[in-house]
PDB file of N, CA and C in Angstrom:
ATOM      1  N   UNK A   1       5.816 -96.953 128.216  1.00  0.00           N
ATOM      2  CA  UNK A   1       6.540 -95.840 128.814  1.00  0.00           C
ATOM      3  C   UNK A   1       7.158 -95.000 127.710  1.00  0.00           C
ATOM      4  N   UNK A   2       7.661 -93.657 127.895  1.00  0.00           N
ATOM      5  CA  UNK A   2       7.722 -92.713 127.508  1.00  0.00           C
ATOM      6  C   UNK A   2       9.193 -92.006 127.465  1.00  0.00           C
ATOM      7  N   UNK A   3      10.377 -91.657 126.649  1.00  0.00           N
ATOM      8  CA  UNK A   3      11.087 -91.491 127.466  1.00  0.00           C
ATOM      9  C   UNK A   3      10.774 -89.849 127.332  1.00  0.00           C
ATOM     10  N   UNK A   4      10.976 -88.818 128.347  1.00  0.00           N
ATOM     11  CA  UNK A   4      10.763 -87.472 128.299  1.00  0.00           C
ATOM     12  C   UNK A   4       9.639 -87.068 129.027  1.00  0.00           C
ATOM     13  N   UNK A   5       8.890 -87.884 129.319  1.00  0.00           N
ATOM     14  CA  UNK A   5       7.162 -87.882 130.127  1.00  0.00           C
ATOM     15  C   UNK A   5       7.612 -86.729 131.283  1.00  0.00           C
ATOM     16  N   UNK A   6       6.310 -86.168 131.686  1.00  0.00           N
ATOM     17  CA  UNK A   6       6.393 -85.457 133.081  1.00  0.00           C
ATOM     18  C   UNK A   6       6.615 -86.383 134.195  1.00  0.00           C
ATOM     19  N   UNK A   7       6.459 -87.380 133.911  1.00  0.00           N
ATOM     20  CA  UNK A   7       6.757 -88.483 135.446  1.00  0.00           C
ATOM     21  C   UNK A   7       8.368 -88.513 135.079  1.00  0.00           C
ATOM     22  N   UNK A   8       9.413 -88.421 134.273  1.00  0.00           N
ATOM     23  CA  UNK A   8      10.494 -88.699 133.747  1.00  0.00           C
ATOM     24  C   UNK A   8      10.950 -87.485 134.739  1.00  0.00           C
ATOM     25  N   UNK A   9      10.184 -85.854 134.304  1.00  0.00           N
ATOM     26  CA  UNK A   9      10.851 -84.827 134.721  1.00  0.00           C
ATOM     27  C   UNK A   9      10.433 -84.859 135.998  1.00  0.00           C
ATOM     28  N   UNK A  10       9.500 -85.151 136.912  1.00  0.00           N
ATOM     29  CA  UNK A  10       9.180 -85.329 138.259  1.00  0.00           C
ATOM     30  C   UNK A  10      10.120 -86.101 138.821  1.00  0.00           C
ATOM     31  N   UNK A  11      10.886 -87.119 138.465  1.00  0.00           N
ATOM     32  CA  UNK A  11      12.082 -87.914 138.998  1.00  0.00           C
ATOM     33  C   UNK A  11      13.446 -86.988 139.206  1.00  0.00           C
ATOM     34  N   UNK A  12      13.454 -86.756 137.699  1.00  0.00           N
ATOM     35  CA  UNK A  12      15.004 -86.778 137.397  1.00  0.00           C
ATOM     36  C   UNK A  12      15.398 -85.044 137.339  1.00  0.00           C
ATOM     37  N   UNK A  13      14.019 -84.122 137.288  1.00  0.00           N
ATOM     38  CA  UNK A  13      14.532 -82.357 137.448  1.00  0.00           C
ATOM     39  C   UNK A  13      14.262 -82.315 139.187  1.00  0.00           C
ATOM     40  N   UNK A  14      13.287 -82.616 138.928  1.00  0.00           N
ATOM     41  CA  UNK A  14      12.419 -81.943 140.396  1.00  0.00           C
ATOM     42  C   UNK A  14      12.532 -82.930 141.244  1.00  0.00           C
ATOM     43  N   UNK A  15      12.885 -84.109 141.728  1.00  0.00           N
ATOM     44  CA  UNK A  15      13.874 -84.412 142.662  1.00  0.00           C
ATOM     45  C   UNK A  15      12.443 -85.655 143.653  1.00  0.00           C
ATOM     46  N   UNK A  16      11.454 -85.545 142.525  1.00  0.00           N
ATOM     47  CA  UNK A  16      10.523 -86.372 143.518  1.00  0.00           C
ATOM     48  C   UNK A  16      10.675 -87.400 143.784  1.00  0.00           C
ATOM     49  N   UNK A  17      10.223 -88.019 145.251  1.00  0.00           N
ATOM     50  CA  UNK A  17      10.872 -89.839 145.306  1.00  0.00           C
ATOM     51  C   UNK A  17       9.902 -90.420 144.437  1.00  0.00           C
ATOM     52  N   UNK A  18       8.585 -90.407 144.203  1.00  0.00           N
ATOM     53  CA  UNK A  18       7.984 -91.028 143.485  1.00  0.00           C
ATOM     54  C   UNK A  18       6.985 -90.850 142.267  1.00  0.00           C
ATOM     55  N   UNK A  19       7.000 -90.831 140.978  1.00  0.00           N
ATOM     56  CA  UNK A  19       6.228 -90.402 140.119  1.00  0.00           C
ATOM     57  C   UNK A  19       5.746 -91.766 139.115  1.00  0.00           C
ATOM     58  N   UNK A  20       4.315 -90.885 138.887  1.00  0.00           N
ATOM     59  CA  UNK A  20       3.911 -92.476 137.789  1.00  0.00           C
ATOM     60  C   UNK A  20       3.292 -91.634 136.543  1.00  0.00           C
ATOM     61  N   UNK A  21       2.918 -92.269 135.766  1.00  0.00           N
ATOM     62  CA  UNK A  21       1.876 -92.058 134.232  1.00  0.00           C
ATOM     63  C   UNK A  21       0.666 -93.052 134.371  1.00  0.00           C
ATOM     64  N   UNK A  22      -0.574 -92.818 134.553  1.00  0.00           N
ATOM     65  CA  UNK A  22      -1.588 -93.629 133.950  1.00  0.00           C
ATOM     66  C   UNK A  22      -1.921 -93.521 132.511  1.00  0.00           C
ATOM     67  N   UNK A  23      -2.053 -95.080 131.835  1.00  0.00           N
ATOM     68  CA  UNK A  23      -2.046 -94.909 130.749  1.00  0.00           C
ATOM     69  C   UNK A  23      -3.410 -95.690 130.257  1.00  0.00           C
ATOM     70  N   UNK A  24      -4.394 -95.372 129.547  1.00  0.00           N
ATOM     71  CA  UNK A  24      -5.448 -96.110 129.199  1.00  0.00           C
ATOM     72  C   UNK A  24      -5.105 -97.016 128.353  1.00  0.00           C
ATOM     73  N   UNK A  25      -5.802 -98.298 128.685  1.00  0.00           N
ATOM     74  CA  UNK A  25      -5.591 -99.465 128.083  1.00  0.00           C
ATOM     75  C   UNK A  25      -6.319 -99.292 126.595  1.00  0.00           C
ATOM     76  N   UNK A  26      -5.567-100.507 125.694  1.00  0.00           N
ATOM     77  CA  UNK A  26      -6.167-100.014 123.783  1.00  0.00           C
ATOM     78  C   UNK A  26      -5.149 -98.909 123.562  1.00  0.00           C
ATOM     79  N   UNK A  27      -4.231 -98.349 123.760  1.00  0.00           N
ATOM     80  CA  UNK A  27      -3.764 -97.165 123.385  1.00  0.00           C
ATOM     81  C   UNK A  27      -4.402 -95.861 122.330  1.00  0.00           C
ATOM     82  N   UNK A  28      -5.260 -95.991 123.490  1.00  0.00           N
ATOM     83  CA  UNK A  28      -6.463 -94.827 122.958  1.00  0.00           C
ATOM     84  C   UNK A  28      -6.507 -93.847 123.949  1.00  0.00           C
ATOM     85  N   UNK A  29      -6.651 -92.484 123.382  1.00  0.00           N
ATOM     86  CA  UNK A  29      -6.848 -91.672 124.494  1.00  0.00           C
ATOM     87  C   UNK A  29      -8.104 -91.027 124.798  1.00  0.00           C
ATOM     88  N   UNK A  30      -9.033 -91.798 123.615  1.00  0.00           N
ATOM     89  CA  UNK A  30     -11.239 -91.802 123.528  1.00  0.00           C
ATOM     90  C   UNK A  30     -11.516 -93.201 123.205  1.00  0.00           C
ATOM     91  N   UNK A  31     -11.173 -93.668 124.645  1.00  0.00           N
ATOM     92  CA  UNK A  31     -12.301 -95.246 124.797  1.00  0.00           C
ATOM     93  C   UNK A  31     -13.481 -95.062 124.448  1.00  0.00           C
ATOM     94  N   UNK A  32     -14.237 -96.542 123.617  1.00  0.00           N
ATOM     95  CA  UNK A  32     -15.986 -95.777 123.719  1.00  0.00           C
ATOM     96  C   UNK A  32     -16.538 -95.946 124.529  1.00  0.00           C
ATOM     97  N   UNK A  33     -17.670 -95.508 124.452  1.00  0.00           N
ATOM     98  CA  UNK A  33     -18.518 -95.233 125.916  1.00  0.00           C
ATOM     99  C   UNK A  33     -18.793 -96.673 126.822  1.00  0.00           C
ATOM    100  N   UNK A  34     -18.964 -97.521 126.377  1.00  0.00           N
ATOM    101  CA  UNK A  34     -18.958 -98.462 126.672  1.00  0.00           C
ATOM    102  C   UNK A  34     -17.779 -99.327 127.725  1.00  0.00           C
ATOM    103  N   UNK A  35     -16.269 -98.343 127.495  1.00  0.00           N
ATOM    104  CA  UNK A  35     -15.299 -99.057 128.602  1.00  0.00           C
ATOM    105  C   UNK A  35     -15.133 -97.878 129.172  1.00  0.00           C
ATOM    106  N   UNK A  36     -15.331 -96.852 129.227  1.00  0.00           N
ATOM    107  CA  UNK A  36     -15.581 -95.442 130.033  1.00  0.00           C
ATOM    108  C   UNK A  36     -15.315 -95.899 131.774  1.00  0.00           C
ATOM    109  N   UNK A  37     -16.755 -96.430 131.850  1.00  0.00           N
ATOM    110  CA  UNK A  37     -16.935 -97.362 133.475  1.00  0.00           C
ATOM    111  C   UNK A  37     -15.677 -98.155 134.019  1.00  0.00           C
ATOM    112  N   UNK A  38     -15.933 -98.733 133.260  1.00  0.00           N
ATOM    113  CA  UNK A  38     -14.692-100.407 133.344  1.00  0.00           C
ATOM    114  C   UNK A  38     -13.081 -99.781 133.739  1.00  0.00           C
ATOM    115  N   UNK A  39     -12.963 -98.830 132.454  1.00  0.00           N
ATOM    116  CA  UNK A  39     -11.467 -97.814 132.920  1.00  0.00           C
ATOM    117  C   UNK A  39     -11.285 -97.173 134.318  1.00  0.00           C
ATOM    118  N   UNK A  40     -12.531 -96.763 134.104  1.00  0.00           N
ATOM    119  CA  UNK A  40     -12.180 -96.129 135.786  1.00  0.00           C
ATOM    120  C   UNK A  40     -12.346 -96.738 136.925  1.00  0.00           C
ATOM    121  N   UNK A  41     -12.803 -97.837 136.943  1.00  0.00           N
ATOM    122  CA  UNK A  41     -12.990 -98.861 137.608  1.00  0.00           C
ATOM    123  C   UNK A  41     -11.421 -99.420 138.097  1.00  0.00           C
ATOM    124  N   UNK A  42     -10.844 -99.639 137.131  1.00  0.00           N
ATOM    125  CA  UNK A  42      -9.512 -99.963 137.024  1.00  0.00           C
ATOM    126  C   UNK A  42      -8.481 -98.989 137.079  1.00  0.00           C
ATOM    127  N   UNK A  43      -9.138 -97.768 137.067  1.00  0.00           N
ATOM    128  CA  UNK A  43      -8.144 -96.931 137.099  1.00  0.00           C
ATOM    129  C   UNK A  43      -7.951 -96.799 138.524  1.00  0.00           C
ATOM    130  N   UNK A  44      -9.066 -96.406 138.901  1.00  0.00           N
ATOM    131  CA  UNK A  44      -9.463 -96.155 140.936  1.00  0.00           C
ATOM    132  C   UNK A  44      -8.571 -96.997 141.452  1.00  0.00           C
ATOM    133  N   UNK A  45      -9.108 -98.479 141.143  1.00  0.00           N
ATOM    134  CA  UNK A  45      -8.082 -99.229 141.994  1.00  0.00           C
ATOM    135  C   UNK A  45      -6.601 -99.555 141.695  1.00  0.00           C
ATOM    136  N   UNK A  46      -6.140 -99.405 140.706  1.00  0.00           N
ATOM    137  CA  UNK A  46      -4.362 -98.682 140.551  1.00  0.00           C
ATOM    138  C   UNK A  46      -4.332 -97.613 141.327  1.00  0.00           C
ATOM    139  N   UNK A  47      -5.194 -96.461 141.603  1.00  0.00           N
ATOM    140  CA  UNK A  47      -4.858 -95.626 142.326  1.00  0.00           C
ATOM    141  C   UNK A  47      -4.617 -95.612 143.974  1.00  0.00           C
ATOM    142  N   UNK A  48      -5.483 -96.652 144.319  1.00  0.00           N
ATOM    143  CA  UNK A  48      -5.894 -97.269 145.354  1.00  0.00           C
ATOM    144  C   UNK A  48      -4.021 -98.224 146.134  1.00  0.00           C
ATOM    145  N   UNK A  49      -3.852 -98.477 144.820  1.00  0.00           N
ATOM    146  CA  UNK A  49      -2.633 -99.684 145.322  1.00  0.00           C
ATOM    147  C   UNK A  49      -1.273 -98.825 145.545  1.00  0.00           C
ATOM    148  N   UNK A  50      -1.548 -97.884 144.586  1.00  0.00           N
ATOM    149  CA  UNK A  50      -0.410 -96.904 144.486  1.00  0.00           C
ATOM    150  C   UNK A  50      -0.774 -96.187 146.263  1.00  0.00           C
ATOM    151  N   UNK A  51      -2.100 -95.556 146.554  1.00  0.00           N
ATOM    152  CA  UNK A  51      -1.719 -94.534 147.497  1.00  0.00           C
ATOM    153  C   UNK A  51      -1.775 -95.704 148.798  1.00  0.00           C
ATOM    154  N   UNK A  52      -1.865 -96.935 148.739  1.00  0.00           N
ATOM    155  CA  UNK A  52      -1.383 -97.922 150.283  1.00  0.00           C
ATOM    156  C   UNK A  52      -0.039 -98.020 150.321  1.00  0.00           C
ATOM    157  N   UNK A  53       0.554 -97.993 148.902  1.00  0.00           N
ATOM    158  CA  UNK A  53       2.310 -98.207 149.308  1.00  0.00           C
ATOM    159  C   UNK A  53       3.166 -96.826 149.331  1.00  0.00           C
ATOM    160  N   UNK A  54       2.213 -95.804 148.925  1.00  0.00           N
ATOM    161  CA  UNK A  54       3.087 -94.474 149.540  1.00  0.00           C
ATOM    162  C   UNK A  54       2.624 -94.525 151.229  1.00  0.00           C
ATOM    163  N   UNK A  55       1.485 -95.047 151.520  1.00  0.00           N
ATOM    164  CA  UNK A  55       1.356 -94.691 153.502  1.00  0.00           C
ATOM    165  C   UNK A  55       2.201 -95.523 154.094  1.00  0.00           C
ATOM    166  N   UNK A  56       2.242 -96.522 153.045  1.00  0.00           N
ATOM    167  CA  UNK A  56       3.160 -97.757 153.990  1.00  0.00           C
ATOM    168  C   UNK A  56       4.746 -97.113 153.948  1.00  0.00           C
ATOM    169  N   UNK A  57       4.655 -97.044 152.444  1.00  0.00           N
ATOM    170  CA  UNK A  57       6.397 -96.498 152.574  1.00  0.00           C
ATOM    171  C   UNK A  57       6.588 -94.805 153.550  1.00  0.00           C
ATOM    172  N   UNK A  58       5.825 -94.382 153.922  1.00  0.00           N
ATOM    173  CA  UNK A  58       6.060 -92.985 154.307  1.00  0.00           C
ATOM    174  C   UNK A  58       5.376 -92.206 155.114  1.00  0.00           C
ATOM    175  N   UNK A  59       4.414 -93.271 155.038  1.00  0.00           N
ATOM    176  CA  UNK A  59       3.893 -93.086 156.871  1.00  0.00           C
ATOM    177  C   UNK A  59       4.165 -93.122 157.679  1.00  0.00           C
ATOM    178  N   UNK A  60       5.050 -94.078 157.946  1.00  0.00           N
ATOM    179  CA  UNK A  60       5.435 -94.284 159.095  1.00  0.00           C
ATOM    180  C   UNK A  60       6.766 -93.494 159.487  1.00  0.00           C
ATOM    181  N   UNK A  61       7.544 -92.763 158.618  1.00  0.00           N
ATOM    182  CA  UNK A  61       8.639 -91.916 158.777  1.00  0.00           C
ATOM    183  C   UNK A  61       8.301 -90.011 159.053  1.00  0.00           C
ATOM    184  N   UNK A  62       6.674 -90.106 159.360  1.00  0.00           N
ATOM    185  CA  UNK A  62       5.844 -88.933 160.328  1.00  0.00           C
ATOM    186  C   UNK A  62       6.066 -88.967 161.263  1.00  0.00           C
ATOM    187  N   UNK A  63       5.739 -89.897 162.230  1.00  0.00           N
ATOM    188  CA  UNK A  63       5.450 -90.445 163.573  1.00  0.00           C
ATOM    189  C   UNK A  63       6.404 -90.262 164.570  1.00  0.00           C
TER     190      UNK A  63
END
């Protein structure tokens, strides 16, 4: 983590309930081609876990 990140200013200016950073694993920001797949593989499904607990948390306060 970061301190100053746009997920920092998405919290703490702009008032959002929830903000994140994806960060590629290796602290590289040009994996080689070879974990290209694998990253996004892993990335999808972080994304995946993240957008079930925003429906859960805030879905149901639509209805």
């Amino acid at each position: 983590a970061a301190a100053g990140g746009s997920d920092d200013w998405a919290m703490g200016v702009a008032g959002a309930d929830l903000s994140y950073t994806i960060e590629l694993p290796g602290g590289r920001f040009d994996p080689p081609a070879n974990r290209i797949t694998p990253v996004g593989i892993e990335t999808f499904e972080a994304i995946k876990v993240f957008g079930n607990y925003v429906e859960e948390k805030y879905a149901a306060h639509r209805e």
